[in-house]
N, C-alpha and C. Protein backbone atom coordinates (compact mmCIF):
# COMPACT_ATOMS: atom_id res chain seq x y z
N UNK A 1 136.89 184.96 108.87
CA UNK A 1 137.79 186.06 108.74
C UNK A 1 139.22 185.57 108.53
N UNK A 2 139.72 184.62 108.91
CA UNK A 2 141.11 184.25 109.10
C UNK A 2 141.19 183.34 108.60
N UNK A 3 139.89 182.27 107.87
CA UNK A 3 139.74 181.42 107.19
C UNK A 3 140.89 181.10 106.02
N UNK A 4 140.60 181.98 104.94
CA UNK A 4 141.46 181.94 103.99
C UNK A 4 142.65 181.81 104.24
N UNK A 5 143.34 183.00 105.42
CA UNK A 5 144.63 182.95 105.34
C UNK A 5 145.41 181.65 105.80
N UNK A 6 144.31 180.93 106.66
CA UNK A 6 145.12 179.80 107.43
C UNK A 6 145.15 178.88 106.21
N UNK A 7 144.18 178.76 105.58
CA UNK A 7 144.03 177.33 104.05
C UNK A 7 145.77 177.49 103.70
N UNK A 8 145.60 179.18 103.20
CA UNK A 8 146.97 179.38 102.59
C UNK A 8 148.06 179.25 103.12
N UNK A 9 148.50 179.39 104.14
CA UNK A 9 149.77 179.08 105.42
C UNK A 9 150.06 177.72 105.11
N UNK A 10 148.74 177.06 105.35
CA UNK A 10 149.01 175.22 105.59
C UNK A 10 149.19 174.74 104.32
N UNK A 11 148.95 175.16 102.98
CA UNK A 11 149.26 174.52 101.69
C UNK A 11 150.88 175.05 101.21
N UNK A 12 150.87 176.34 102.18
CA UNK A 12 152.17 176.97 102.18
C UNK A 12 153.05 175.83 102.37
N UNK A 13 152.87 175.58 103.73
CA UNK A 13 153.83 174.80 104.92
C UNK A 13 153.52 173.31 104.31
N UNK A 14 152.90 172.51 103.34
CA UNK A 14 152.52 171.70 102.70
C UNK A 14 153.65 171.18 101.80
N UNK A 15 153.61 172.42 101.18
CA UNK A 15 154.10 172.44 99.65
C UNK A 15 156.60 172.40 100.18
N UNK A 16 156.64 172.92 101.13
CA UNK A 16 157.83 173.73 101.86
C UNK A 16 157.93 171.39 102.18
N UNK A 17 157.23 171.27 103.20
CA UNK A 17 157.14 169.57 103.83
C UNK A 17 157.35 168.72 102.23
N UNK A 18 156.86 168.77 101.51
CA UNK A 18 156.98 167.80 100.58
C UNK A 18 157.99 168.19 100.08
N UNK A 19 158.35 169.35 99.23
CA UNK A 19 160.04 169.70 98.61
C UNK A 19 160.75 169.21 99.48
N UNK A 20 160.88 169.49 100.93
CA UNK A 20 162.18 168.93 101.70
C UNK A 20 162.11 167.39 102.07
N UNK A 21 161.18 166.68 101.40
CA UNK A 21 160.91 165.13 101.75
C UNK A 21 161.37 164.87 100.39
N UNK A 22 161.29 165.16 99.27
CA UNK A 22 161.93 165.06 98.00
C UNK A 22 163.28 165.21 98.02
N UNK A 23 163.56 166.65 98.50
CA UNK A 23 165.44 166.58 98.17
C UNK A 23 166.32 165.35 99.28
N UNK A 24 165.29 165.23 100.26
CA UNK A 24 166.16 164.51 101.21
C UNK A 24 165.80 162.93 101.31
N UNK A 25 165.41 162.30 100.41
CA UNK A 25 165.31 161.12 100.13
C UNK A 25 166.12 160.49 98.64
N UNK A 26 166.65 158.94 98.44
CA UNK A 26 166.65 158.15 97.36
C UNK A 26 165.90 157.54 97.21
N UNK A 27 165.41 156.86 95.65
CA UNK A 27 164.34 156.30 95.57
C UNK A 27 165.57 155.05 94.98
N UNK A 28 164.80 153.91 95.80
CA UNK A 28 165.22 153.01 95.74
C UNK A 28 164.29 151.92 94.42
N UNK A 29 164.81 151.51 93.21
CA UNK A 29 163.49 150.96 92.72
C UNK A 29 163.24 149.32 93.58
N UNK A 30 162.33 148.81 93.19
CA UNK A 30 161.82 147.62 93.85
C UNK A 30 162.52 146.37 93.47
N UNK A 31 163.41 145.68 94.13
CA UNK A 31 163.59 144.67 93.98
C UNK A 31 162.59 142.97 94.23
N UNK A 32 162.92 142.36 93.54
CA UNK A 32 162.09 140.87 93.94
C UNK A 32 163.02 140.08 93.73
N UNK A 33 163.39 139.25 95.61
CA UNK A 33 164.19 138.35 95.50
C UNK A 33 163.56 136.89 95.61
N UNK A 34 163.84 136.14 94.62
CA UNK A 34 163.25 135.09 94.16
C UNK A 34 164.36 134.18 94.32
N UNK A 35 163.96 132.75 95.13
CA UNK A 35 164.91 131.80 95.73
C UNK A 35 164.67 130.55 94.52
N UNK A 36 165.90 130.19 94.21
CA UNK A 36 165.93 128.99 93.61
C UNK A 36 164.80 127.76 93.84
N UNK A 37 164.79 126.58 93.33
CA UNK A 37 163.87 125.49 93.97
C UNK A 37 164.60 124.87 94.58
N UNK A 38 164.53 124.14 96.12
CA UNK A 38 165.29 123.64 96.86
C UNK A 38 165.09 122.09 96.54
N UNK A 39 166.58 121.61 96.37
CA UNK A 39 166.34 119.88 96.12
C UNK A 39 166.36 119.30 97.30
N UNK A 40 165.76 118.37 97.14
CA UNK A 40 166.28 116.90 98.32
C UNK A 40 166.25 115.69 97.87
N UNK A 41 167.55 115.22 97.47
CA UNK A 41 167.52 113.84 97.13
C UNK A 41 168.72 112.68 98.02
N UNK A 42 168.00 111.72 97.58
CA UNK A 42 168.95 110.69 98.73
C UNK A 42 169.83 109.79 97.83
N UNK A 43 171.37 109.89 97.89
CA UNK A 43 172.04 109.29 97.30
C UNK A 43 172.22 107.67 97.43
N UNK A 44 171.97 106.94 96.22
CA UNK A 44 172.15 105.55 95.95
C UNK A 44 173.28 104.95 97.00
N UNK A 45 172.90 103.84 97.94
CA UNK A 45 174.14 103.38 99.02
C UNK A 45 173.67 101.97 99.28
N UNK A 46 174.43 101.46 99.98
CA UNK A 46 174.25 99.84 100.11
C UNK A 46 173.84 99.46 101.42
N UNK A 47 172.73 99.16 102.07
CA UNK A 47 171.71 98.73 103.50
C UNK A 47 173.40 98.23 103.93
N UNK A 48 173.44 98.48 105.45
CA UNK A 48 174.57 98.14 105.96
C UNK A 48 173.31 97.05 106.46
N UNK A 49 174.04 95.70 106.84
CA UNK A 49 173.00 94.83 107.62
C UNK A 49 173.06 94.11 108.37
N UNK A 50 175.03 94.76 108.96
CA UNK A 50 174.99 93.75 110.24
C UNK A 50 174.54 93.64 111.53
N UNK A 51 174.24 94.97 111.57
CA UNK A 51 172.94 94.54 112.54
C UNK A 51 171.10 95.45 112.72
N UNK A 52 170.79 95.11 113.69
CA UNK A 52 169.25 95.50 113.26
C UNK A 52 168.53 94.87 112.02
N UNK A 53 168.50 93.91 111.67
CA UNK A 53 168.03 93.15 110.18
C UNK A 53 168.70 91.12 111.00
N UNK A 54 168.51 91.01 112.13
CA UNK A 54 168.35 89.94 112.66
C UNK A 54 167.62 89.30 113.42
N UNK A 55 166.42 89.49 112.74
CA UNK A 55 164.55 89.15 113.97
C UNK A 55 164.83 87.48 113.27
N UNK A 56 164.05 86.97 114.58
CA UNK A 56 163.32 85.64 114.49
C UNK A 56 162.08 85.52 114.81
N UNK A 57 161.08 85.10 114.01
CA UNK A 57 159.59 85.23 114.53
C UNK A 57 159.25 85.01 115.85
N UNK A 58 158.24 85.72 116.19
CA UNK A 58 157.61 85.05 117.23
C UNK A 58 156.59 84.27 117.33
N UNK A 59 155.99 83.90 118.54
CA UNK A 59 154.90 83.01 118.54
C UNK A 59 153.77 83.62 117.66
N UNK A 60 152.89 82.38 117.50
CA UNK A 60 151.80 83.09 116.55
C UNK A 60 150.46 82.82 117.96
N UNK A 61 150.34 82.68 118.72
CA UNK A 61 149.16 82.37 119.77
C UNK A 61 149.38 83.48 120.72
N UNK A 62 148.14 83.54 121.65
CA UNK A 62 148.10 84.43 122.59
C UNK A 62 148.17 83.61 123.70
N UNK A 63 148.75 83.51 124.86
CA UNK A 63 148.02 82.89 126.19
C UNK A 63 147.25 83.62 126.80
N UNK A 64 146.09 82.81 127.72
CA UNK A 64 145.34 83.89 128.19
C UNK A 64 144.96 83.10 129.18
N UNK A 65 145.29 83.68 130.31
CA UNK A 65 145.20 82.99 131.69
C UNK A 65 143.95 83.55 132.75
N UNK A 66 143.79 82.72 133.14
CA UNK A 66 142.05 82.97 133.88
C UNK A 66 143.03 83.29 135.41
N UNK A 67 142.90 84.53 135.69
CA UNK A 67 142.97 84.97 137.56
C UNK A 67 141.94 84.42 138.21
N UNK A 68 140.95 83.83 138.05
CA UNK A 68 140.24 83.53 139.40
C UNK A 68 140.31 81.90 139.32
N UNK A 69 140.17 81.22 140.48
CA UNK A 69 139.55 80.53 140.14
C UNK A 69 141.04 79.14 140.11
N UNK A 70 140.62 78.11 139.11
CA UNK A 70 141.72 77.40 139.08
C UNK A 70 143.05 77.78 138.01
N UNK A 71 142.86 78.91 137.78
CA UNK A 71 144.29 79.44 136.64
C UNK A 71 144.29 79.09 135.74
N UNK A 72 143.61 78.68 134.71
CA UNK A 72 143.33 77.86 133.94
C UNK A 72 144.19 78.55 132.87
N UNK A 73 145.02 77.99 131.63
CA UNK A 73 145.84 78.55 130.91
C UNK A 73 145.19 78.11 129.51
N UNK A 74 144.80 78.86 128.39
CA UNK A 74 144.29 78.67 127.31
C UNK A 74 145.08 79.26 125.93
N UNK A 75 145.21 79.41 125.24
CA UNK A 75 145.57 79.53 123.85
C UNK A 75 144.59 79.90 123.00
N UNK A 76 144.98 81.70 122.41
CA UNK A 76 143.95 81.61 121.20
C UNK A 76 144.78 81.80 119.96
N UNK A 77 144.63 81.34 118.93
CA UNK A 77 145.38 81.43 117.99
C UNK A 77 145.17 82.73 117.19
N UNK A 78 145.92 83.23 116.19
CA UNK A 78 146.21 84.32 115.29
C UNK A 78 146.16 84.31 113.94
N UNK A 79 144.81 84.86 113.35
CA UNK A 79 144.95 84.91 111.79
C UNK A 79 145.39 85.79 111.15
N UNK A 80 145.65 85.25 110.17
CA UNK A 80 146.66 86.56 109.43
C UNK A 80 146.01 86.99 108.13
N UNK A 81 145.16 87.50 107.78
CA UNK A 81 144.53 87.77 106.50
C UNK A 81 145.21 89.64 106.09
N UNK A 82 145.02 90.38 106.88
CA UNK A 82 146.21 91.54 106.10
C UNK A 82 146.51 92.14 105.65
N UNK A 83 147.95 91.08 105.65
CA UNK A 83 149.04 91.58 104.83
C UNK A 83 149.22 89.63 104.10
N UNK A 84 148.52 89.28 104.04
CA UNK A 84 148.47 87.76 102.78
C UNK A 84 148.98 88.22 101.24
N UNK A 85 148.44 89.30 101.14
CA UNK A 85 148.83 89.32 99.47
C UNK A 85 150.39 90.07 98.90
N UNK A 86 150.25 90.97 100.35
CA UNK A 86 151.69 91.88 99.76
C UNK A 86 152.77 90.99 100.03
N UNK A 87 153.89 90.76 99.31
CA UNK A 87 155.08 90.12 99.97
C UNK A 87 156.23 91.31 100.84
N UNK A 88 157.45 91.01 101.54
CA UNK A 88 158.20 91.43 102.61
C UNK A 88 158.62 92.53 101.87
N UNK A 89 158.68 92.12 100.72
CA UNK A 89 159.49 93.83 100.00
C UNK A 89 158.43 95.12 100.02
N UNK A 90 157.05 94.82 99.14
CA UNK A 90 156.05 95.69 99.49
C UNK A 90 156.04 96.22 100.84
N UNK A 91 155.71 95.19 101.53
CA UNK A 91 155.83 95.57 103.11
C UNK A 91 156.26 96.63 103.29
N UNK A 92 157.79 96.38 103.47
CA UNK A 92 158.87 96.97 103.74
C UNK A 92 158.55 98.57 102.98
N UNK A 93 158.51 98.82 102.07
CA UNK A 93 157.80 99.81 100.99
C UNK A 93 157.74 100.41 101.81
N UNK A 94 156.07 99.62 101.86
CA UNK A 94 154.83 100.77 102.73
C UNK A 94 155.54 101.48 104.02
N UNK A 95 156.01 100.66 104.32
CA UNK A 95 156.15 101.08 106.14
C UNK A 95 157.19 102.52 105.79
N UNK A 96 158.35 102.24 104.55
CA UNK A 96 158.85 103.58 104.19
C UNK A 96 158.54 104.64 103.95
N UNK A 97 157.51 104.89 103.25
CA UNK A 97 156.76 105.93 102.82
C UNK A 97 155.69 106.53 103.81
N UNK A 98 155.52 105.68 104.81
CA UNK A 98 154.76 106.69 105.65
C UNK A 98 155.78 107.21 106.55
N UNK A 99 157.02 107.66 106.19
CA UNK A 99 158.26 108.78 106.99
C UNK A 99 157.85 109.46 105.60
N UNK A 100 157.61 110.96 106.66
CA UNK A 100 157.21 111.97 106.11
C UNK A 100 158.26 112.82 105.09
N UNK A 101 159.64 112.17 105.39
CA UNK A 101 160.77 112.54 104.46
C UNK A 101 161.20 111.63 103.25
N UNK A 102 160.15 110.68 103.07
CA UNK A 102 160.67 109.80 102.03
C UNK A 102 159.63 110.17 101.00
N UNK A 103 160.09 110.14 99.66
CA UNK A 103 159.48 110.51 98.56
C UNK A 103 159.30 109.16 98.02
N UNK A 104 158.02 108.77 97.58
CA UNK A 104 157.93 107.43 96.70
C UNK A 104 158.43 108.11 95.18
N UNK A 105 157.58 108.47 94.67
CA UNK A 105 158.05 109.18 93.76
C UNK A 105 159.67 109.61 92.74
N UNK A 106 160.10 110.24 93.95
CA UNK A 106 161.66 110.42 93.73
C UNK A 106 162.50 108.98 93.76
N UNK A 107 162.30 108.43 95.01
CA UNK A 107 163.25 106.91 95.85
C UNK A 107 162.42 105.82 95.42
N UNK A 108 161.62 105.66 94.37
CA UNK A 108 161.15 104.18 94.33
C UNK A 108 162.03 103.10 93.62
N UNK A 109 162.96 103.35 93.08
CA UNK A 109 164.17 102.05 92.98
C UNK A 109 165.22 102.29 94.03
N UNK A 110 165.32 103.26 94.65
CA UNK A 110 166.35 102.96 95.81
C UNK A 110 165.26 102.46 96.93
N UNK A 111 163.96 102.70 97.42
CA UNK A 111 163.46 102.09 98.65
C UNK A 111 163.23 100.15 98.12
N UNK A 112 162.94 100.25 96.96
CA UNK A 112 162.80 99.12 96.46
C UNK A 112 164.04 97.81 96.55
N UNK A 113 165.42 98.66 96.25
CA UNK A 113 166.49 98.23 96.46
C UNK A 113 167.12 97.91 97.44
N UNK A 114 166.63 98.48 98.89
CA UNK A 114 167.01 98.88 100.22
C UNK A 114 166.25 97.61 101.09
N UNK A 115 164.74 97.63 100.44
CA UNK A 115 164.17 96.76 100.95
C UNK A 115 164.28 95.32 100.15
N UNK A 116 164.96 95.27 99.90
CA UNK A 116 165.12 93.98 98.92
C UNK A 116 166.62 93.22 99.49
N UNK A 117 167.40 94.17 99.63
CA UNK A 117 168.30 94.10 100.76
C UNK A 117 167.98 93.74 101.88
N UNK A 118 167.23 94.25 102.73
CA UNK A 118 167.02 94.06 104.32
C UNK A 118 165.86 92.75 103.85
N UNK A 119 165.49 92.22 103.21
CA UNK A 119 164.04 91.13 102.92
C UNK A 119 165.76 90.36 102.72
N UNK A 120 166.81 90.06 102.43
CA UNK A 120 167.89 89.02 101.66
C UNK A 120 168.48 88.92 103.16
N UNK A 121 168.79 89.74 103.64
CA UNK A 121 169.61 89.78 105.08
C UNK A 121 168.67 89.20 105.90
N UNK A 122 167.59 89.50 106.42
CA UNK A 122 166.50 88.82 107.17
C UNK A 122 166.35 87.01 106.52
N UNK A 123 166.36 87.12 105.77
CA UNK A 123 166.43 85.40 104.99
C UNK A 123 167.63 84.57 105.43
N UNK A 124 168.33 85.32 105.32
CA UNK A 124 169.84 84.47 105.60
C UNK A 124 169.86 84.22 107.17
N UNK A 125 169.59 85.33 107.82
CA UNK A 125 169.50 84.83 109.47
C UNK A 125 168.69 84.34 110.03
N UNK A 126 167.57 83.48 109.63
CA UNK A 126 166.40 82.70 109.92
C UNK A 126 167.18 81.47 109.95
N UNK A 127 166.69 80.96 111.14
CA UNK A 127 166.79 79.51 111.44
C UNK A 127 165.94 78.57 110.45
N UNK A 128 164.35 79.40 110.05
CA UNK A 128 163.83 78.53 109.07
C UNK A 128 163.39 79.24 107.88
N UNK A 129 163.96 79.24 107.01
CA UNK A 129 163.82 80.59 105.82
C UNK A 129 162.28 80.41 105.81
N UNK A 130 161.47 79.63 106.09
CA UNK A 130 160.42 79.41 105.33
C UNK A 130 159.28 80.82 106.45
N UNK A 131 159.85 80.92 107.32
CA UNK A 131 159.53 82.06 108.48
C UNK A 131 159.22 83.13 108.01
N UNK A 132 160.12 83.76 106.89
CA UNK A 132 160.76 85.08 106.23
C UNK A 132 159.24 85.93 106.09
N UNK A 133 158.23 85.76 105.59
CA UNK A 133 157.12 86.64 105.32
C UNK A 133 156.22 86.78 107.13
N UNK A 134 156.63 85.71 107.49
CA UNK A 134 155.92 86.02 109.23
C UNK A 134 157.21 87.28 109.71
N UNK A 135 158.06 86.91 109.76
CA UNK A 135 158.97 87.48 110.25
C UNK A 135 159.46 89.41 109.73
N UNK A 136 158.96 89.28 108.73
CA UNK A 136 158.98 90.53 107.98
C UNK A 136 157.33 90.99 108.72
N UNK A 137 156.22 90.55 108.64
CA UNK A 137 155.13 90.97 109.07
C UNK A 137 155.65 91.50 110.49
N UNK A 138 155.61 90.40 110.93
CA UNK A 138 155.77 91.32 112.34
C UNK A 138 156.93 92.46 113.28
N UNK A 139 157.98 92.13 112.07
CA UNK A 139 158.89 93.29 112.50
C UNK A 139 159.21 94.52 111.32
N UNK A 140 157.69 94.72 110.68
CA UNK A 140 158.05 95.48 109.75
C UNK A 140 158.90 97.06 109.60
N UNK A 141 157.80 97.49 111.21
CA UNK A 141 157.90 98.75 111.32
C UNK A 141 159.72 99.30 111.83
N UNK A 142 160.22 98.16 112.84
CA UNK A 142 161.25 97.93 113.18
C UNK A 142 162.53 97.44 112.23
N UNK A 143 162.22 96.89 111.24
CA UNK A 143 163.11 97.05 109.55
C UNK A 143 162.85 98.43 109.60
N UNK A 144 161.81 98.80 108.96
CA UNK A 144 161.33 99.91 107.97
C UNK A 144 162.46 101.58 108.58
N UNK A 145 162.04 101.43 110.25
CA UNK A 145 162.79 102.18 110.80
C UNK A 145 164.55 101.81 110.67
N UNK A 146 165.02 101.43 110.69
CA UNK A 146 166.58 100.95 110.72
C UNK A 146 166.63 101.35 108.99
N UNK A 147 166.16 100.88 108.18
CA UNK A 147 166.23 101.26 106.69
C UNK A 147 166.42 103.29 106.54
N UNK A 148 164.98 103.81 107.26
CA UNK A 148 164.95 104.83 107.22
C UNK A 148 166.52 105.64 107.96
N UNK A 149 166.73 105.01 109.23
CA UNK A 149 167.99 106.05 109.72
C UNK A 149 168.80 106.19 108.79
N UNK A 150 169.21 104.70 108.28
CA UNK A 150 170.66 104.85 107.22
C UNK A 150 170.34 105.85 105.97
N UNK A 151 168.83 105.66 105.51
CA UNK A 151 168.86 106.62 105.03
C UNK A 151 168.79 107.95 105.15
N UNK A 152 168.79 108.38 106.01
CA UNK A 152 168.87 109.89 106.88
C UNK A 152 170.20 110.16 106.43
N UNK A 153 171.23 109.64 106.75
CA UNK A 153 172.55 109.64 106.66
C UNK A 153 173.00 109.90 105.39
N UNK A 154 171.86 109.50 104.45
CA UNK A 154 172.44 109.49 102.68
C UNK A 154 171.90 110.96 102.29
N UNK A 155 170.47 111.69 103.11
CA UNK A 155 169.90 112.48 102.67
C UNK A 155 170.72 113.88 102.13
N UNK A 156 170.31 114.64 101.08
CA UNK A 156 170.97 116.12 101.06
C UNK A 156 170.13 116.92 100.49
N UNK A 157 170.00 118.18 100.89
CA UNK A 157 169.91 119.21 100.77
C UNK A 157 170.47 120.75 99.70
N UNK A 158 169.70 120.75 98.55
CA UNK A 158 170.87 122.04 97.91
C UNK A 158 170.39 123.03 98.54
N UNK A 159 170.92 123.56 98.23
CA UNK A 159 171.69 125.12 99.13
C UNK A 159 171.05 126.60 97.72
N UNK A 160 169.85 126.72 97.69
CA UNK A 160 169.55 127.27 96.63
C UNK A 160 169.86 128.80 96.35
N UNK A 161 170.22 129.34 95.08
CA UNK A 161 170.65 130.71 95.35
C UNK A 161 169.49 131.94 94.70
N UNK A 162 169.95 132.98 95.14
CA UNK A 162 168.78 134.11 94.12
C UNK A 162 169.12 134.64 93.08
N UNK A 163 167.39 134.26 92.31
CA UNK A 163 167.91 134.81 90.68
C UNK A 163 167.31 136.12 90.67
């Protein structure tokens, strides 16, 4: 009985809701803000190397001392098979590139250059140059790091804008 009239009320009161959602709105069209490509490159600079780039090898043996008993003190020696083929600069490389901020790609004549530097500085402060590839082996990670801070220092960032 009242069926109809209510359909009609509510398409009434429908039609009344949408006109006043129309006059009382702007339509904004859609923008898309799209960010430049962000650079990061590390500017060309010279390994500072007076210090941190002054290791002297260490021993190549282990001691290994017996606690029980008469103390007995033994020696085992250390082979080095490796790192035999790469020389101190490679080295040096590798140990760069696994910092998650260095690009081989982008920096391979400046890490190349850097480490070629810190491999010349390490040479000169050896008591026996002939040391230089032990001496790079075993303090690679400890170069590699000192290389990396200075380069932190060179790193930059653009500042990208929207097109």
């Amino acid at each position: 009985m009242f069926g109809d009239s209510v359909v009609a009320e509510a398409e009434e009161i429908y039609e009344i809701i949408v006109k006043s959602h129309q006059g009382n709105i702007i339509e904004i069209p859609p923008i898309d803000m799209v960010q430049q490509e962000v650079s990061v490159w590390c500017e060309r600079f010279d390994l500072d190397t007076v210090s941190g780039f002054t290791y002297q090898p260490q021993g190549e043996e282990i001691p290994v001392v017996e606690l029980t008993g008469e103390r007995k003190i033994d020696t085992i020696g250390v082979r080095h098979e490796a790192y035999i083929k790469d020389n101190p600069v490679q080295q040096l490389v590798s140990e760069l590139i696994d910092y998650s901020d260095v690009d081989y790609d982008e920096n391979a004549e400046l890490l190349f250059r850097l480490a070629q530097q810190a491999d010349k500085s390490n040479s000169e402060n050896l008591e026996d140059p002939g040391k230089l590839v032990l001496t790079i082996r075993q303090f690679r990670k400890h170069i590699a790091h000192n290389i990396h801070q200075q380069m932190r220092a060179n790193f930059w960032i653009s500042e990208p804008d929207y097109i």
